[in-house]
PDB file of N, CA and C in Angstrom:
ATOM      1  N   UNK A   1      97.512  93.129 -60.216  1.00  0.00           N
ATOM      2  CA  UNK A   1      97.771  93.888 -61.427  1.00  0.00           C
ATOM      3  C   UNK A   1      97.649  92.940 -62.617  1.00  0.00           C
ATOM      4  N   UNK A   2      96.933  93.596 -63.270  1.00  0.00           N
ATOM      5  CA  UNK A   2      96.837  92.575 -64.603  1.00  0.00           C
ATOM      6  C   UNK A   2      97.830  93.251 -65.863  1.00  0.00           C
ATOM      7  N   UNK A   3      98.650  92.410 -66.332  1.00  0.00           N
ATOM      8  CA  UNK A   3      99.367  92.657 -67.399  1.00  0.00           C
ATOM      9  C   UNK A   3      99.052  92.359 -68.616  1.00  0.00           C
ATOM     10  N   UNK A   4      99.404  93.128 -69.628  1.00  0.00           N
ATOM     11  CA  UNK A   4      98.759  93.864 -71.348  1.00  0.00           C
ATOM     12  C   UNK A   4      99.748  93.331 -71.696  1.00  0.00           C
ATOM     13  N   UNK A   5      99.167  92.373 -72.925  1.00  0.00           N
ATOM     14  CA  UNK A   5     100.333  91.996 -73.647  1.00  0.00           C
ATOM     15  C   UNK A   5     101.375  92.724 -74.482  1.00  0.00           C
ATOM     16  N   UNK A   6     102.445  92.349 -74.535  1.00  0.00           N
ATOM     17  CA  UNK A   6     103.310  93.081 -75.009  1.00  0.00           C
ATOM     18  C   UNK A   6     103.733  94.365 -74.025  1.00  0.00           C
ATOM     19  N   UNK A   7     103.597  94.412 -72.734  1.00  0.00           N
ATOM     20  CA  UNK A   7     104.290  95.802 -72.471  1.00  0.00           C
ATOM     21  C   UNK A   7     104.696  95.327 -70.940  1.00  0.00           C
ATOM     22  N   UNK A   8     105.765  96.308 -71.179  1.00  0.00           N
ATOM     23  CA  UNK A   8     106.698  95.493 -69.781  1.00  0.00           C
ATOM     24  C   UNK A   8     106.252  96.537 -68.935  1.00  0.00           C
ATOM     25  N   UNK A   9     106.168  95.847 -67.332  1.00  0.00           N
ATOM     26  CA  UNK A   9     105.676  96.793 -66.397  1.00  0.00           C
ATOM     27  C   UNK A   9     106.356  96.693 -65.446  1.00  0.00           C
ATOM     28  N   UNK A  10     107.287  97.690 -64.523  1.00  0.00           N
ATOM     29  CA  UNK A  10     108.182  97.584 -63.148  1.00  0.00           C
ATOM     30  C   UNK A  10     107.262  97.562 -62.069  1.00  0.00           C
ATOM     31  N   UNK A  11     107.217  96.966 -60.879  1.00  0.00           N
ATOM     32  CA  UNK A  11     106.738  96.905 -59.670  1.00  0.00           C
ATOM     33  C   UNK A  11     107.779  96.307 -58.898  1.00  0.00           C
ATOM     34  N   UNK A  12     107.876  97.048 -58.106  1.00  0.00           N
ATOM     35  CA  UNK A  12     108.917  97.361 -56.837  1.00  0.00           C
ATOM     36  C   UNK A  12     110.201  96.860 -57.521  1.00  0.00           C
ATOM     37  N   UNK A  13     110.990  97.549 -58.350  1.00  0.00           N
ATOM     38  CA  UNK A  13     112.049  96.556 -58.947  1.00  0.00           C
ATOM     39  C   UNK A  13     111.984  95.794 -59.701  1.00  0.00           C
ATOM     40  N   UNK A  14     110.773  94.887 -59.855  1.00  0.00           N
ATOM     41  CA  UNK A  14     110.406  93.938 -61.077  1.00  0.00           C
ATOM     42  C   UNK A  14     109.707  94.399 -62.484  1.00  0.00           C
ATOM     43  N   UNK A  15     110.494  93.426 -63.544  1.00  0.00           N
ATOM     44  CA  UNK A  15     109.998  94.051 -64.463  1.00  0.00           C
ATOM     45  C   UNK A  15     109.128  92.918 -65.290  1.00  0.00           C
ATOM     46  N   UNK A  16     107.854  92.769 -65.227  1.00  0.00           N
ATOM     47  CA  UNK A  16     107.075  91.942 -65.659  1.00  0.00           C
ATOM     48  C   UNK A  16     106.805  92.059 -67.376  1.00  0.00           C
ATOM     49  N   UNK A  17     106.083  91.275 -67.825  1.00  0.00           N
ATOM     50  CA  UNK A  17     105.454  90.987 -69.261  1.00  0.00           C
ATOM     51  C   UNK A  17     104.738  89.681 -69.289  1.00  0.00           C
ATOM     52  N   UNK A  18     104.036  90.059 -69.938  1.00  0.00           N
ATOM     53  CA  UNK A  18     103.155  88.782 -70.748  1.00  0.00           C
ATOM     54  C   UNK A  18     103.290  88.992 -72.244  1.00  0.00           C
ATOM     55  N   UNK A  19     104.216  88.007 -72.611  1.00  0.00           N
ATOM     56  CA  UNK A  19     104.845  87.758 -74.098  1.00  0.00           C
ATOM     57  C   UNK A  19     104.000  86.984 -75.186  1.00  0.00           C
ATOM     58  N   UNK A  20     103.617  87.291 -76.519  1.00  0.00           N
ATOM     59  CA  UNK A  20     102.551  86.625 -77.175  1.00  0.00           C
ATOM     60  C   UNK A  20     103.553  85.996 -78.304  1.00  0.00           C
ATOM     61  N   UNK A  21     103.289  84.569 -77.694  1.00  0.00           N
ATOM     62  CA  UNK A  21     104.451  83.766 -78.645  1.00  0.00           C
ATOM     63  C   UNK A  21     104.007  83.809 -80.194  1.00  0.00           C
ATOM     64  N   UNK A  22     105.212  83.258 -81.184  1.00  0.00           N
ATOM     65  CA  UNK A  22     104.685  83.201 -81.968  1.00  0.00           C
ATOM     66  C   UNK A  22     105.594  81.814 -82.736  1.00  0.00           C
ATOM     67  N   UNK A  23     104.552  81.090 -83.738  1.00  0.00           N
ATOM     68  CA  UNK A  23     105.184  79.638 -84.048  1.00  0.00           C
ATOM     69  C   UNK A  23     105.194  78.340 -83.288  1.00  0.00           C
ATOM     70  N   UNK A  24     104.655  78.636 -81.996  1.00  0.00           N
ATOM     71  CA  UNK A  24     104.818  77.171 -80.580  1.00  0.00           C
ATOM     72  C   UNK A  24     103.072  76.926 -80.420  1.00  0.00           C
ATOM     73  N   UNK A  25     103.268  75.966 -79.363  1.00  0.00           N
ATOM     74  CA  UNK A  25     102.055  75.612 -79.196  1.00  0.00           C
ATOM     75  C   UNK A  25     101.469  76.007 -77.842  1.00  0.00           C
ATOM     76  N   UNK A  26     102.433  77.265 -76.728  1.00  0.00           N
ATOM     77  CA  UNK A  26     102.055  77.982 -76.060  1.00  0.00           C
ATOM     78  C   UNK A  26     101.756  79.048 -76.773  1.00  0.00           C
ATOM     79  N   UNK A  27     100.883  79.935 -75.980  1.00  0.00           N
ATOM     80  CA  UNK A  27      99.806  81.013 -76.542  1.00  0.00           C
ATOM     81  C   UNK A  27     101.126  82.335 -75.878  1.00  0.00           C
ATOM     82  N   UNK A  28     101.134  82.432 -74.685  1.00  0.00           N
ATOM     83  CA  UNK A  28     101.518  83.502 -74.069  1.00  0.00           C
ATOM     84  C   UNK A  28     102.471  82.728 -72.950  1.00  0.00           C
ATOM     85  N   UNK A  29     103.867  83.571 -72.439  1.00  0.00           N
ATOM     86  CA  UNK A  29     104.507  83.333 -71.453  1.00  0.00           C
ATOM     87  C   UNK A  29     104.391  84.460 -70.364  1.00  0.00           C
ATOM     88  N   UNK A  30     103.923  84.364 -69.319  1.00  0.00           N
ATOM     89  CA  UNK A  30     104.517  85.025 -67.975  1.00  0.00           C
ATOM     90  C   UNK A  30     105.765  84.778 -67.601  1.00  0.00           C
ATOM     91  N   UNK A  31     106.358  86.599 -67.633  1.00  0.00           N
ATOM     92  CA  UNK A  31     107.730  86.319 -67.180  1.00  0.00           C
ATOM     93  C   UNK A  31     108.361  87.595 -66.464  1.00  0.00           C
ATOM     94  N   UNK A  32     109.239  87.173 -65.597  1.00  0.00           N
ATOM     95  CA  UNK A  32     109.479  88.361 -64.470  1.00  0.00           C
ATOM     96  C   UNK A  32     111.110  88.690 -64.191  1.00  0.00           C
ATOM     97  N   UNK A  33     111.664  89.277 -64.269  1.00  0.00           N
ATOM     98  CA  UNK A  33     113.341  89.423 -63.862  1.00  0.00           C
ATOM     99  C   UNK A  33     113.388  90.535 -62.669  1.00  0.00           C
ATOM    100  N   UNK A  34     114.222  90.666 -62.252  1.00  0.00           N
ATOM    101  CA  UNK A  34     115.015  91.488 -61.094  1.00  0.00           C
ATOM    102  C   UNK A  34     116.086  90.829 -60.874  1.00  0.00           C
ATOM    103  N   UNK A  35     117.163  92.442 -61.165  1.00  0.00           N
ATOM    104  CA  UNK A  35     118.226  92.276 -60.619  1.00  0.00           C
ATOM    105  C   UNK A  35     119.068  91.315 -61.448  1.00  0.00           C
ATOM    106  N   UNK A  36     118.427  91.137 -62.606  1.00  0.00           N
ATOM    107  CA  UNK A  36     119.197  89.994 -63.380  1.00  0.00           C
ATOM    108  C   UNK A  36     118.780  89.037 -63.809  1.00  0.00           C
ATOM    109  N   UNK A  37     118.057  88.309 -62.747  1.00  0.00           N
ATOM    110  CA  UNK A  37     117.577  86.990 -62.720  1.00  0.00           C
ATOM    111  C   UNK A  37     116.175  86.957 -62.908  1.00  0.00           C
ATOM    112  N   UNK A  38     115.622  85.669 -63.546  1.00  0.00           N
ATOM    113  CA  UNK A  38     114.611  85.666 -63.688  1.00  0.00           C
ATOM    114  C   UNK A  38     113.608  85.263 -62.516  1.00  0.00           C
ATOM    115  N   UNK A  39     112.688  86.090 -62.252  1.00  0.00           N
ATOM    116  CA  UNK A  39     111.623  85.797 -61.175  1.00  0.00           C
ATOM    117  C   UNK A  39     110.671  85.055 -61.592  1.00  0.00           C
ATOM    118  N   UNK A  40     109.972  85.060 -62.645  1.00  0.00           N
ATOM    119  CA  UNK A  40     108.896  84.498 -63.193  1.00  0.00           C
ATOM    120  C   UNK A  40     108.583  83.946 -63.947  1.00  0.00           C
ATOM    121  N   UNK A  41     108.161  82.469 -64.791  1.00  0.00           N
ATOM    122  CA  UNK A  41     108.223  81.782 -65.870  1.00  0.00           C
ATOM    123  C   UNK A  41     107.021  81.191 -65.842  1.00  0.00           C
ATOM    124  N   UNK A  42     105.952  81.431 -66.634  1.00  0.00           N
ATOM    125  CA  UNK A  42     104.874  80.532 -66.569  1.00  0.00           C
ATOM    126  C   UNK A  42     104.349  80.472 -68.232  1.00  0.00           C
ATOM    127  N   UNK A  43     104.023  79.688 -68.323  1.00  0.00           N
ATOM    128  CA  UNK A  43     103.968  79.643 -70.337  1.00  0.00           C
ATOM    129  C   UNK A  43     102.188  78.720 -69.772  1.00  0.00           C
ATOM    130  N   UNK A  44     101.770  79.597 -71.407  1.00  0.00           N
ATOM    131  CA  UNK A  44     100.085  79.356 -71.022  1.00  0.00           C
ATOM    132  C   UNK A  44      99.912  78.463 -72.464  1.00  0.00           C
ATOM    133  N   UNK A  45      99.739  77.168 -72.443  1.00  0.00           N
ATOM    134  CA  UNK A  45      99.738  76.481 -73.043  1.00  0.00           C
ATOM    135  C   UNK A  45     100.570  75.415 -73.699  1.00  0.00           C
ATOM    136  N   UNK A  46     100.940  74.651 -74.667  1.00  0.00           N
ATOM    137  CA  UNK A  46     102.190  74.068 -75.300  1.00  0.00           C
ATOM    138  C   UNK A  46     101.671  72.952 -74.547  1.00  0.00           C
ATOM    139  N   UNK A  47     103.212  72.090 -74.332  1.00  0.00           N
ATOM    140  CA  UNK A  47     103.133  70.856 -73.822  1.00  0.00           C
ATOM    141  C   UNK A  47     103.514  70.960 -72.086  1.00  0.00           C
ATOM    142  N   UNK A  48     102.752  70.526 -71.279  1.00  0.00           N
ATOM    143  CA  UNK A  48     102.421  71.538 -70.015  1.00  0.00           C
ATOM    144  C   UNK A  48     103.713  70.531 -69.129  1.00  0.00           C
ATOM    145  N   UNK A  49     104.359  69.423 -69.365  1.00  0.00           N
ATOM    146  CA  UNK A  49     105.512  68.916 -68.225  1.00  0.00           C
ATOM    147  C   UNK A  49     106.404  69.519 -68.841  1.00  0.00           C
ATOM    148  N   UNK A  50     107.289  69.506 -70.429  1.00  0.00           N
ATOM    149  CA  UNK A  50     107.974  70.577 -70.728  1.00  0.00           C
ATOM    150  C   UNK A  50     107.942  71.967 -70.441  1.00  0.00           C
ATOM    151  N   UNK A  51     106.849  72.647 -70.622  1.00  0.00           N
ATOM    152  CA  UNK A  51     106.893  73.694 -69.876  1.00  0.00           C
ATOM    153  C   UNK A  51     106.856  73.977 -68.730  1.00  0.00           C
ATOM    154  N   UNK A  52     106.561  73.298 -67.830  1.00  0.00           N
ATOM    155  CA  UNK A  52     106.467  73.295 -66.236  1.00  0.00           C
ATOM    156  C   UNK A  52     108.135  73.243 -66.098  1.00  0.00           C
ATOM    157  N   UNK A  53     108.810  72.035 -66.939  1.00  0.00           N
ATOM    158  CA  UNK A  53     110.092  71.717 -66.330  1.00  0.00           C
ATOM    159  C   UNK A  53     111.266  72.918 -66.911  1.00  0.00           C
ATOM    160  N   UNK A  54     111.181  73.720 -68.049  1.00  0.00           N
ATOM    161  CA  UNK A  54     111.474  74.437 -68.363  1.00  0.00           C
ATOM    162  C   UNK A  54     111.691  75.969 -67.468  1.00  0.00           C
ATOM    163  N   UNK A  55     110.302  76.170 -66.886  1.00  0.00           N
ATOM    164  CA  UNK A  55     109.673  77.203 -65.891  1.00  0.00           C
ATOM    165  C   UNK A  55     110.670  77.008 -64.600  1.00  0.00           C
ATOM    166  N   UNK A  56     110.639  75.286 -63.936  1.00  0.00           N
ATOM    167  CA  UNK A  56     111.133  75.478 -62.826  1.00  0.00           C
ATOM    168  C   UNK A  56     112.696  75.470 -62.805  1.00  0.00           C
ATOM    169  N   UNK A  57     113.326  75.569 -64.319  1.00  0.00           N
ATOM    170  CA  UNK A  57     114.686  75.261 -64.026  1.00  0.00           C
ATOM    171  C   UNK A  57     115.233  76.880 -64.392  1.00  0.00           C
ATOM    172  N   UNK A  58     114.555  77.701 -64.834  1.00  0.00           N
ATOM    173  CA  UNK A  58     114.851  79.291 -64.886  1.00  0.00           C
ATOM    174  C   UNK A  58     115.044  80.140 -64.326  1.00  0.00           C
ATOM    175  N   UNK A  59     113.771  79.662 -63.387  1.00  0.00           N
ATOM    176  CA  UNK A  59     113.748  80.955 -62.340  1.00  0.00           C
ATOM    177  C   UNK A  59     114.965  80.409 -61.545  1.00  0.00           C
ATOM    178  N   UNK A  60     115.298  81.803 -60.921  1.00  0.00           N
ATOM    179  CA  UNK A  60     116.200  82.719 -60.438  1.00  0.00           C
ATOM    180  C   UNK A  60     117.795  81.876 -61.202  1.00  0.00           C
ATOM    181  N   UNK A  61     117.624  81.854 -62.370  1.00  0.00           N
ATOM    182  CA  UNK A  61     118.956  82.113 -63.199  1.00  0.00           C
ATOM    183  C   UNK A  61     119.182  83.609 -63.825  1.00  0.00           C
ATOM    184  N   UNK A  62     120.363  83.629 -64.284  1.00  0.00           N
ATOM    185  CA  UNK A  62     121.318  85.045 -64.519  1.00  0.00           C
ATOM    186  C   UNK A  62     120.211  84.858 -66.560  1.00  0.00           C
ATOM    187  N   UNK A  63     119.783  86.049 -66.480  1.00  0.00           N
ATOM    188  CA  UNK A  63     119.259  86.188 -67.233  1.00  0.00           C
ATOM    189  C   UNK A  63     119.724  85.940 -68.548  1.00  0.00           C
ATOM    190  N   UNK A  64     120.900  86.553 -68.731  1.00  0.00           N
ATOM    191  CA  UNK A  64     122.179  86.242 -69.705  1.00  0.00           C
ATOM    192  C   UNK A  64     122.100  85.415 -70.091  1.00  0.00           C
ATOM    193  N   UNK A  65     122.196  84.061 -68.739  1.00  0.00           N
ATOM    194  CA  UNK A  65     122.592  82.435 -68.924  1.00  0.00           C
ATOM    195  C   UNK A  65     121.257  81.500 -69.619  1.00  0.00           C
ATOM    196  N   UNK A  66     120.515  82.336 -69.231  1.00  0.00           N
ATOM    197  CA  UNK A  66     118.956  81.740 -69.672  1.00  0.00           C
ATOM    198  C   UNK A  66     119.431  81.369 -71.243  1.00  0.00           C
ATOM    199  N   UNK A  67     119.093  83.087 -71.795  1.00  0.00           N
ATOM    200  CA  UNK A  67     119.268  83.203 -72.955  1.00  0.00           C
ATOM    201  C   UNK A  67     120.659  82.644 -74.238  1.00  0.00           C
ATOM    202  N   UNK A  68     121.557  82.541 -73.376  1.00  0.00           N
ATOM    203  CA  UNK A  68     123.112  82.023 -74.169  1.00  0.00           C
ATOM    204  C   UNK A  68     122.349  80.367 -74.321  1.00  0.00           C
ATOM    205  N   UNK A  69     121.200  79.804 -72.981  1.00  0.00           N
ATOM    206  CA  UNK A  69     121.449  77.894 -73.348  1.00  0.00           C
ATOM    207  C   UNK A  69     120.540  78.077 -73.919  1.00  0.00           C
ATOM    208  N   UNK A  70     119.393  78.721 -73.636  1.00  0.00           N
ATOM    209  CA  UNK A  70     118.010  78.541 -74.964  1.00  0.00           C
ATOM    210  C   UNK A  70     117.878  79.086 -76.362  1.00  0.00           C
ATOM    211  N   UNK A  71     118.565  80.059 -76.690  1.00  0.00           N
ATOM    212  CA  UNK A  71     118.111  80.374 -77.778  1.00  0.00           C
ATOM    213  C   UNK A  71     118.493  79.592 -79.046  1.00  0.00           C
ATOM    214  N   UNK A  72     117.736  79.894 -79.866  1.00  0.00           N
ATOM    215  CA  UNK A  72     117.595  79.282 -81.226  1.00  0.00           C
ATOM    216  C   UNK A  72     117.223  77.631 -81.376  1.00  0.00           C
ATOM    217  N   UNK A  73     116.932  76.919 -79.792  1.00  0.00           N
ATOM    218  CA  UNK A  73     116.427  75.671 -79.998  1.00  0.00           C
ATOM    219  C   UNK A  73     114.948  75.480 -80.876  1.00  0.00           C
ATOM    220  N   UNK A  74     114.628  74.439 -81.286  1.00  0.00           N
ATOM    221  CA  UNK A  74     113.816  74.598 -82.418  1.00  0.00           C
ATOM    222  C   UNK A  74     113.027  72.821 -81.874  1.00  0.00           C
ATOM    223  N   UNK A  75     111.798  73.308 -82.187  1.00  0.00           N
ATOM    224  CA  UNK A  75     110.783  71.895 -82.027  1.00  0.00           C
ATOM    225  C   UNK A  75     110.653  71.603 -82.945  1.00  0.00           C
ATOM    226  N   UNK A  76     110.842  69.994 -83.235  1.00  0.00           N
ATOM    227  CA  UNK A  76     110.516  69.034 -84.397  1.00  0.00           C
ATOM    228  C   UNK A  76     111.148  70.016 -85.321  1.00  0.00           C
ATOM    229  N   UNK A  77     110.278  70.277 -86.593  1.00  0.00           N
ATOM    230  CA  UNK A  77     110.583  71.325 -87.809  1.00  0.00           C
ATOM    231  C   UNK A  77     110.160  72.408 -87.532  1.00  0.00           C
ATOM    232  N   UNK A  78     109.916  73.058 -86.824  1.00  0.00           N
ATOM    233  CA  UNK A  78     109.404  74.100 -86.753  1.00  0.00           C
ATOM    234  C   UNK A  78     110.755  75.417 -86.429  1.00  0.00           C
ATOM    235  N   UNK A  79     110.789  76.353 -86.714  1.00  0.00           N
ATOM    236  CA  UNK A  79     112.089  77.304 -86.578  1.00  0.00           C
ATOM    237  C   UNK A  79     112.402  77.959 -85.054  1.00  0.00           C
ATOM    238  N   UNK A  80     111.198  77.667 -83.787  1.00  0.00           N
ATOM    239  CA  UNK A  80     111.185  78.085 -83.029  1.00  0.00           C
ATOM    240  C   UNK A  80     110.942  77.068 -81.847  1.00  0.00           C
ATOM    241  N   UNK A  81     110.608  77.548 -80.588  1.00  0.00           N
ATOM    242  CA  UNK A  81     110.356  76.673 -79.942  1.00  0.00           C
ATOM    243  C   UNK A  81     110.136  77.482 -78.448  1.00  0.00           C
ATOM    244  N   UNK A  82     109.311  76.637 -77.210  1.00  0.00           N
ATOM    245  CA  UNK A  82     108.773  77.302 -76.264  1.00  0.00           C
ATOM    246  C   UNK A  82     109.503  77.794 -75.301  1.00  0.00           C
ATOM    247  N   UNK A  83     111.138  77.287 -75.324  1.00  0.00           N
ATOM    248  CA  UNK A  83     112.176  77.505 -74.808  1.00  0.00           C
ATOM    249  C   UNK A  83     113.332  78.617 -75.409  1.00  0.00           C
ATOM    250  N   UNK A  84     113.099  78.875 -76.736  1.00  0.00           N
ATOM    251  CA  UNK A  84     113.471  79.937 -78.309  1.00  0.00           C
ATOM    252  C   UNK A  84     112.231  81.030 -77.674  1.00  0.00           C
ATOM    253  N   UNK A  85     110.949  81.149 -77.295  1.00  0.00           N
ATOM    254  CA  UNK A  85     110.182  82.234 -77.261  1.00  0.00           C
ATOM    255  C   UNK A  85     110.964  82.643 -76.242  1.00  0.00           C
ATOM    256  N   UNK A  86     111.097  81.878 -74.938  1.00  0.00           N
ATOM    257  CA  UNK A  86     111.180  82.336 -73.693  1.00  0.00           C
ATOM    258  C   UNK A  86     112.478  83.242 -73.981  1.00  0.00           C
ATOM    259  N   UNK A  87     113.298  83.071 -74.455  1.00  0.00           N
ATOM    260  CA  UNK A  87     114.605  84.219 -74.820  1.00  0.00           C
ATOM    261  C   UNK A  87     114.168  85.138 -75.787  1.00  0.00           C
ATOM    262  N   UNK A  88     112.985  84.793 -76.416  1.00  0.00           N
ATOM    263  CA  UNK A  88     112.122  86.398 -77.094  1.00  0.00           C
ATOM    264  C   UNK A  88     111.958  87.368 -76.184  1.00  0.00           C
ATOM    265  N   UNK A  89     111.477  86.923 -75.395  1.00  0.00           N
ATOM    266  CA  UNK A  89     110.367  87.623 -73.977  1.00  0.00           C
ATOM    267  C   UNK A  89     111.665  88.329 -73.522  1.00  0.00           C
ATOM    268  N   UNK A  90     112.574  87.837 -73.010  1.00  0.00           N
ATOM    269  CA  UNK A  90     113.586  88.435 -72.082  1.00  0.00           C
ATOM    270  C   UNK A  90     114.137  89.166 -72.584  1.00  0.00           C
ATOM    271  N   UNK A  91     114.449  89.435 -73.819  1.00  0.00           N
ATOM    272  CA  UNK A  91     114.889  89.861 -74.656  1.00  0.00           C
ATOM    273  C   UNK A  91     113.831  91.348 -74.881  1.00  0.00           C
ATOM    274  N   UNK A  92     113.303  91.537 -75.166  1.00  0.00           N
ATOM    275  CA  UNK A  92     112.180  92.193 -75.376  1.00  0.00           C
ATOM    276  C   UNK A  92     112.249  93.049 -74.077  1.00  0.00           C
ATOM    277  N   UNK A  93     112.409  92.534 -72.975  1.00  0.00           N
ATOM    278  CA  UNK A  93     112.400  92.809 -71.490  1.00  0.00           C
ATOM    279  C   UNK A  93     113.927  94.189 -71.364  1.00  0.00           C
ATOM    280  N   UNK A  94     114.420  93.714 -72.057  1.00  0.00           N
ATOM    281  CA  UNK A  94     116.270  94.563 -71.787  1.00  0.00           C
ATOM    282  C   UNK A  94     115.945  95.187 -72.175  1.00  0.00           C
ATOM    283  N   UNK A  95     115.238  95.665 -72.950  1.00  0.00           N
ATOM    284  CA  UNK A  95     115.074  96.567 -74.667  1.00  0.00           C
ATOM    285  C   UNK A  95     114.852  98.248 -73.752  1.00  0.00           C
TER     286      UNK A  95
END
């Protein structure tokens, strides 16, 4: 299944998206929850060991918890950041 940006899609319980960042130096995040937790984290671009290490420390955390330690972190000067999108996305995801 190929996923459209911006629109969340359920399969078997999961609720997928491909999120179109905005302000970072990733383009788009793959991201997946069930049941709470996050299933899926893959960010398409940015700085690729931060994001890798970011990705592998998410999945299957309490979605909540994601969002309470990441949000509003901010790169260099910039107001956002690839770890600030990723609580866009999830966010977006509850809605």
């Amino acid at each position: 299944m190929e996923l459209q940006v911006g629109q969340v899609v359920e399969r078997d319980g999961e609720k997928l998206l491909l999120y179109k960042t905005i302000g970072t130096c990733s383009q788009f995040i793959e991201v997946g929850q069930k049941d709470g937790r996050v299933t899926r984290c893959v960010f398409h671009g940015g700085c690729s060991g931060n994001t890798q290490g970011v990705s592998k420390l998410v999945q299957g955390m309490d979605v909540k918890e994601v969002i309470k330690r990441l949000d509003g972190i901010r790169c260099g000067t910039k107001c956002t950041s690839c770890p600030d999108q990723l609580c866009r996305a999830l966010e977006q995801m509850q809605r």
